[in-house]
N, C-alpha and C. Protein backbone atom coordinates (compact mmCIF):
# COMPACT_ATOMS: atom_id res chain seq x y z
N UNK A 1 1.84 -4.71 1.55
CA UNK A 1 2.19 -5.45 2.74
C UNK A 1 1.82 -4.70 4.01
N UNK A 2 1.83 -3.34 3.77
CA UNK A 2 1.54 -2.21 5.20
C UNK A 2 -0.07 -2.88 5.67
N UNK A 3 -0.55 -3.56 4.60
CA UNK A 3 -2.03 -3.80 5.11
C UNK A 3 -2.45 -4.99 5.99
N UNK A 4 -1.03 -5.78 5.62
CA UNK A 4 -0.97 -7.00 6.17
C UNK A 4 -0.38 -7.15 7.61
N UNK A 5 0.25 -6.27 7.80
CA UNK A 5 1.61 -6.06 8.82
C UNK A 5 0.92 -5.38 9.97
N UNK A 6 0.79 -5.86 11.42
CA UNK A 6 0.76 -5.04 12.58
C UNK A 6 1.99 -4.23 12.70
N UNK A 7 2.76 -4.63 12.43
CA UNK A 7 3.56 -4.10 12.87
C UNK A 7 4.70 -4.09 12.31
N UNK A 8 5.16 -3.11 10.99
CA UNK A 8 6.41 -3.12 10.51
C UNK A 8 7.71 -2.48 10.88
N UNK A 9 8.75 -3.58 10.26
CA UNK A 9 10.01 -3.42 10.82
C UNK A 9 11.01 -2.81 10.03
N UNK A 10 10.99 -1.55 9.51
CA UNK A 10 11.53 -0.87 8.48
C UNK A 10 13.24 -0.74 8.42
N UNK A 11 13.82 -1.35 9.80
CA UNK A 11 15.15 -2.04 9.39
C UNK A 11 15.54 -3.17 8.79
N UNK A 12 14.95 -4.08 8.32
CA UNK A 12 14.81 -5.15 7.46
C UNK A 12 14.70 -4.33 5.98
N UNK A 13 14.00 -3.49 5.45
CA UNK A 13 14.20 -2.77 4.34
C UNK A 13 15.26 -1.91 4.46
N UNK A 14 15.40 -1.31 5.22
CA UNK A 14 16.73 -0.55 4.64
C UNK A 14 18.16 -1.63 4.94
N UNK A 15 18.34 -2.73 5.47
CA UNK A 15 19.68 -3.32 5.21
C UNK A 15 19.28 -4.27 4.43
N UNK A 16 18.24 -4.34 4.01
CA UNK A 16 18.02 -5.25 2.29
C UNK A 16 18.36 -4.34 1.22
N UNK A 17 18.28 -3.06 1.13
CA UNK A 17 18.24 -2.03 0.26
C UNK A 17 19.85 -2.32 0.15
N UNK A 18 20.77 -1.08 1.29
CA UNK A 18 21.60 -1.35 1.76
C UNK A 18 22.57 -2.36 0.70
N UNK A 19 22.47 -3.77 1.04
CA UNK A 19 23.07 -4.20 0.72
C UNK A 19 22.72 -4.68 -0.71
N UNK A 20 21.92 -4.92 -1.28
CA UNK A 20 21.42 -4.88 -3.26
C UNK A 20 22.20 -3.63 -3.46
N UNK A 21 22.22 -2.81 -3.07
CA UNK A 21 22.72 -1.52 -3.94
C UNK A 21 24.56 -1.14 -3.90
N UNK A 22 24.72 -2.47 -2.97
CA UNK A 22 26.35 -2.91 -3.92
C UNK A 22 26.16 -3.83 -5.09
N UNK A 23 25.41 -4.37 -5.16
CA UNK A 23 25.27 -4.77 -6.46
C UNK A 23 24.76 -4.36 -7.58
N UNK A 24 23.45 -3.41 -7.26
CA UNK A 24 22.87 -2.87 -8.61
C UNK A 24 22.30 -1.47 -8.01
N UNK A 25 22.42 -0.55 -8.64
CA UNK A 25 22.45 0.87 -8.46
C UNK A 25 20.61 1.11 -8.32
N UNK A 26 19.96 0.69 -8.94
CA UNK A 26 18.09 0.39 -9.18
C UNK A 26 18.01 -0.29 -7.94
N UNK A 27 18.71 -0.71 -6.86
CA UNK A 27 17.96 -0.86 -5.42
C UNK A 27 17.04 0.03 -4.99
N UNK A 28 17.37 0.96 -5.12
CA UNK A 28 16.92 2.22 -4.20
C UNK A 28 15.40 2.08 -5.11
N UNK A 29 15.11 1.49 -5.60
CA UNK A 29 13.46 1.47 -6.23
C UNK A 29 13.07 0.12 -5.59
N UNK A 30 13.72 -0.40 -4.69
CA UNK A 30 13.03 -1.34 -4.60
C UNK A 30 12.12 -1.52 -3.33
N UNK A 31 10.82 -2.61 -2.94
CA UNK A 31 10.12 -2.57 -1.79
C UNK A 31 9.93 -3.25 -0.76
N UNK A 32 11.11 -3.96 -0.56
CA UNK A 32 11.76 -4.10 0.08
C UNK A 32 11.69 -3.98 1.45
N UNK A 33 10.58 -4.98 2.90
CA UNK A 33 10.18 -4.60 3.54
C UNK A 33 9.97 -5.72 5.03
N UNK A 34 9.69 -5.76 6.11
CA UNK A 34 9.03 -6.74 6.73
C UNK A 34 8.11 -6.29 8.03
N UNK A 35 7.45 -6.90 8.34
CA UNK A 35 6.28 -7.16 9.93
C UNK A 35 6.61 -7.93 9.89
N UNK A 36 5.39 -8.13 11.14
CA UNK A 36 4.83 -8.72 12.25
C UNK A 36 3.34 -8.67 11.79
N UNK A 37 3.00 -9.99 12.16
CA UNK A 37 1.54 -10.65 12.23
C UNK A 37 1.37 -11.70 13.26
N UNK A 38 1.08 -11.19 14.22
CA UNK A 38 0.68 -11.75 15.28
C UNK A 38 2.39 -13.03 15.74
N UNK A 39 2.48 -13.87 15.62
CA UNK A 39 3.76 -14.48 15.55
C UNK A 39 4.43 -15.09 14.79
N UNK A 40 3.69 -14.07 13.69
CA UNK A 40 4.90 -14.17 12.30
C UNK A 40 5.77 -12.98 11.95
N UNK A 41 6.60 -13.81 11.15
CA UNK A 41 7.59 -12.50 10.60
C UNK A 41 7.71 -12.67 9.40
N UNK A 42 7.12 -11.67 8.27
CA UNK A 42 7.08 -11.46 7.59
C UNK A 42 7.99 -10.76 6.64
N UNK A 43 8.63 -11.19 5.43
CA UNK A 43 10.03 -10.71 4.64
C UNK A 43 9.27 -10.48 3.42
N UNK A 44 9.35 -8.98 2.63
CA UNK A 44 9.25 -9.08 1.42
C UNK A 44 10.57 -9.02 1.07
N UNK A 45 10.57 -10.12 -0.07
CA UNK A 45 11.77 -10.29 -1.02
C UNK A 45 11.61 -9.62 -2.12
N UNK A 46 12.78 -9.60 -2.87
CA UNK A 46 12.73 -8.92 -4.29
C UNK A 46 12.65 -10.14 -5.07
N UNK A 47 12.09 -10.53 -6.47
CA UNK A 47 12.22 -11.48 -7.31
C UNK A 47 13.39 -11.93 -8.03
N UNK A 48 13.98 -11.72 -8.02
CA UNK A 48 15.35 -11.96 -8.55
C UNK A 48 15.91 -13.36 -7.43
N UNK A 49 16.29 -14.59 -7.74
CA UNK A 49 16.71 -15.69 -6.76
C UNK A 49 18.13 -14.88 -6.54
N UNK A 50 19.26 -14.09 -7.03
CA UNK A 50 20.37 -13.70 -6.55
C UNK A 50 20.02 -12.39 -5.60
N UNK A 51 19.19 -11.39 -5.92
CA UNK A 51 18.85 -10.83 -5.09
C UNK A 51 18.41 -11.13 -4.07
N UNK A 52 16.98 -12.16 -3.82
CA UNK A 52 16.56 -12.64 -2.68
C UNK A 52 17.77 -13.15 -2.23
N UNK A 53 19.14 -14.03 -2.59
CA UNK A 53 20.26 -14.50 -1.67
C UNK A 53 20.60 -13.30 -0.89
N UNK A 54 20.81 -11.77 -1.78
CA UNK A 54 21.38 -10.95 -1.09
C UNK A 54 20.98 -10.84 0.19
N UNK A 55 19.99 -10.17 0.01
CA UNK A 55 18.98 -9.87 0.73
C UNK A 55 18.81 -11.07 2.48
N UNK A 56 18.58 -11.63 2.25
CA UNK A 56 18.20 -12.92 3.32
C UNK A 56 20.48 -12.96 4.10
N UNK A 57 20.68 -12.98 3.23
CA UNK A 57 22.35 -12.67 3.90
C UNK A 57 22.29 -11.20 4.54
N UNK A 58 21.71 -10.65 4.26
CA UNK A 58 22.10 -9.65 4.91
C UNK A 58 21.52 -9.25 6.31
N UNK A 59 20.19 -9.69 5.94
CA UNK A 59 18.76 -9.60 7.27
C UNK A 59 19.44 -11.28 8.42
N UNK A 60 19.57 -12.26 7.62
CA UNK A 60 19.40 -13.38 8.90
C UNK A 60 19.81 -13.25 9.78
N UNK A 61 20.88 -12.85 9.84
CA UNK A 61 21.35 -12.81 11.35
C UNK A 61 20.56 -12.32 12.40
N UNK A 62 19.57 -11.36 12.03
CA UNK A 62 18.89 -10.96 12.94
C UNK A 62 17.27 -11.40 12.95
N UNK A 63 17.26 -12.81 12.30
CA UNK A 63 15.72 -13.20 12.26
C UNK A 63 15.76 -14.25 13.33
N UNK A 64 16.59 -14.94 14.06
CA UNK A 64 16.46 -15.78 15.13
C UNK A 64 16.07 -14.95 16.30
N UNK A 65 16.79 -13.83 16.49
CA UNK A 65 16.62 -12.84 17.79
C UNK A 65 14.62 -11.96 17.34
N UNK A 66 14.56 -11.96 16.01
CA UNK A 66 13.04 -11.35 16.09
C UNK A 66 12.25 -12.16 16.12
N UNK A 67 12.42 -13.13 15.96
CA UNK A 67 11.60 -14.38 16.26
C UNK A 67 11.12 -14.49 17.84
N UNK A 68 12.27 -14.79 18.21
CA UNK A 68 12.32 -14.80 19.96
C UNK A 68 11.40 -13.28 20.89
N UNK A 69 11.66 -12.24 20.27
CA UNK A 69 11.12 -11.14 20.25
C UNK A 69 9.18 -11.15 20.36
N UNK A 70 9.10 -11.48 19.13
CA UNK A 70 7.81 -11.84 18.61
C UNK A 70 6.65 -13.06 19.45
N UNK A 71 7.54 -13.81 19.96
CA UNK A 71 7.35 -14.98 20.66
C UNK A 71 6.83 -16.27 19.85
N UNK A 72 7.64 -16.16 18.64
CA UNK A 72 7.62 -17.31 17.21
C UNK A 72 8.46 -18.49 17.77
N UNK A 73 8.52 -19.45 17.32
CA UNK A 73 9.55 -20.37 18.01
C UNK A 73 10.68 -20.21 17.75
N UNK A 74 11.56 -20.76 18.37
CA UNK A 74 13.23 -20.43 18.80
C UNK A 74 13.53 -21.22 17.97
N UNK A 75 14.35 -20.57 17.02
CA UNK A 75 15.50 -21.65 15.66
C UNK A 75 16.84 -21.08 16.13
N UNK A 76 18.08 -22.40 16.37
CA UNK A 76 18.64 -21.96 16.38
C UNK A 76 20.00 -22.02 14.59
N UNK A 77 20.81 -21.61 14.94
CA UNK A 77 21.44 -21.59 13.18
C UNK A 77 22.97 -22.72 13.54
N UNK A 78 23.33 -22.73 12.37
CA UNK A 78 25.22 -23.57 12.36
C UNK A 78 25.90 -22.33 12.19
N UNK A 79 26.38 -21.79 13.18
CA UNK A 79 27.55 -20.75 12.74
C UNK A 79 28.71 -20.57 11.71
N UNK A 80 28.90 -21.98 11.06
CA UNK A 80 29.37 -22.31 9.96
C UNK A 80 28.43 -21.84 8.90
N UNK A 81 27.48 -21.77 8.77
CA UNK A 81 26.33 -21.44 7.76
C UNK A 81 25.72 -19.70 8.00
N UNK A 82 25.52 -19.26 9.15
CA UNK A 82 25.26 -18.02 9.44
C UNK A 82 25.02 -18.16 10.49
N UNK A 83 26.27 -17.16 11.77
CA UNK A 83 26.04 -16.99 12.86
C UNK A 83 24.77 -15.74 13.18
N UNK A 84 24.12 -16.39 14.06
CA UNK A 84 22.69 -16.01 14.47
C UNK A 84 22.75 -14.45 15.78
N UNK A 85 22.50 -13.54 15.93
CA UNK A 85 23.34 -12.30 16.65
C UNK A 85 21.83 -12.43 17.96
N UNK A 86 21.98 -13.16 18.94
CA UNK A 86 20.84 -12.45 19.85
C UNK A 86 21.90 -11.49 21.10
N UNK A 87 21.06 -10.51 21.36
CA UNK A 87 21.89 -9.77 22.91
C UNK A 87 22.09 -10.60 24.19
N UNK A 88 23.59 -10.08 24.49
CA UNK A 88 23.97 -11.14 25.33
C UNK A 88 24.85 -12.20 25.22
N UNK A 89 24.49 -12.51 23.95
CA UNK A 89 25.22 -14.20 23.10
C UNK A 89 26.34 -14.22 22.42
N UNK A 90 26.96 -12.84 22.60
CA UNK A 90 27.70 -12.03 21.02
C UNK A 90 28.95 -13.41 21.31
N UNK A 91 29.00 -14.22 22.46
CA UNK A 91 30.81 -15.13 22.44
C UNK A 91 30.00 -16.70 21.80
N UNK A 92 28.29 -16.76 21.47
CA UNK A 92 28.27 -17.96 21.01
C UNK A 92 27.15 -17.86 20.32
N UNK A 93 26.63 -18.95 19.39
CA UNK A 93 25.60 -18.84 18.59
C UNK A 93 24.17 -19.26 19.41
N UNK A 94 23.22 -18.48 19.59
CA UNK A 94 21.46 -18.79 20.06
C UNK A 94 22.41 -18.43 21.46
C-alpha cells in the first residue's frame, strides 16, 4: 500500500492495531494501515468481517474530519450510529 499512498497516515494503524489486540493477541502481526491519494482515503482492513467491524469502530470517528482535511467530500454521520469528532464540534455532530 506504501506504493499506492502519497501520503500515509500511520495513526489509523496503530488504533486499528490498538484495538484488535483486545481481542486477539496476533494483532501485533497485523498490516494494518491508511493514505492519502490525491482525495482519497485509503483503509487497509484486515480480512476477518469481525475484525474489519473492529477496526472501522475504532478509526470512524475520525474519517469525516480526514476527509474534510483531504478536501474529499463532507459526510456527515447519525450520532446514534457513530458520533463523527471534527475540531471545534466536540458539543455536536459534523
Amino acid at each position: 500500500m506504501r506504493l499506492v499512498f502519497e501520503k500515509e497516515l500511520p495513526g489509523f494503524g496503530e488504533v486499528m492495531r490498538r484495538a484488535s489486540l483486545k481481542e486477539v493477541p496476533t494483532a501485533i502481526l497485523s498490516r494494518q494501515t491508511a493514505g492519502v491519494r490525491g482525495t482519497t482515503l485509503i483503509v487497509n482492513l484486515p480480512g476477518k468481517p469481525a475484525a474489519i467491524a473492529t477496526c472501522l469502530s475504532a478509526v470512524f470517528p475520525a474519517v469525516p474530519y480526514a476527509l474534510d482535511l483531504i478536501g474529499a467530500g463532507r459526510i456527515e454521520t447519525h450520532p446514534a450510529v457513530v458520533a463523527a469528532f471534527r475540531p471545534g464540534s466536540e458539543s455536536r455532530n459534523g
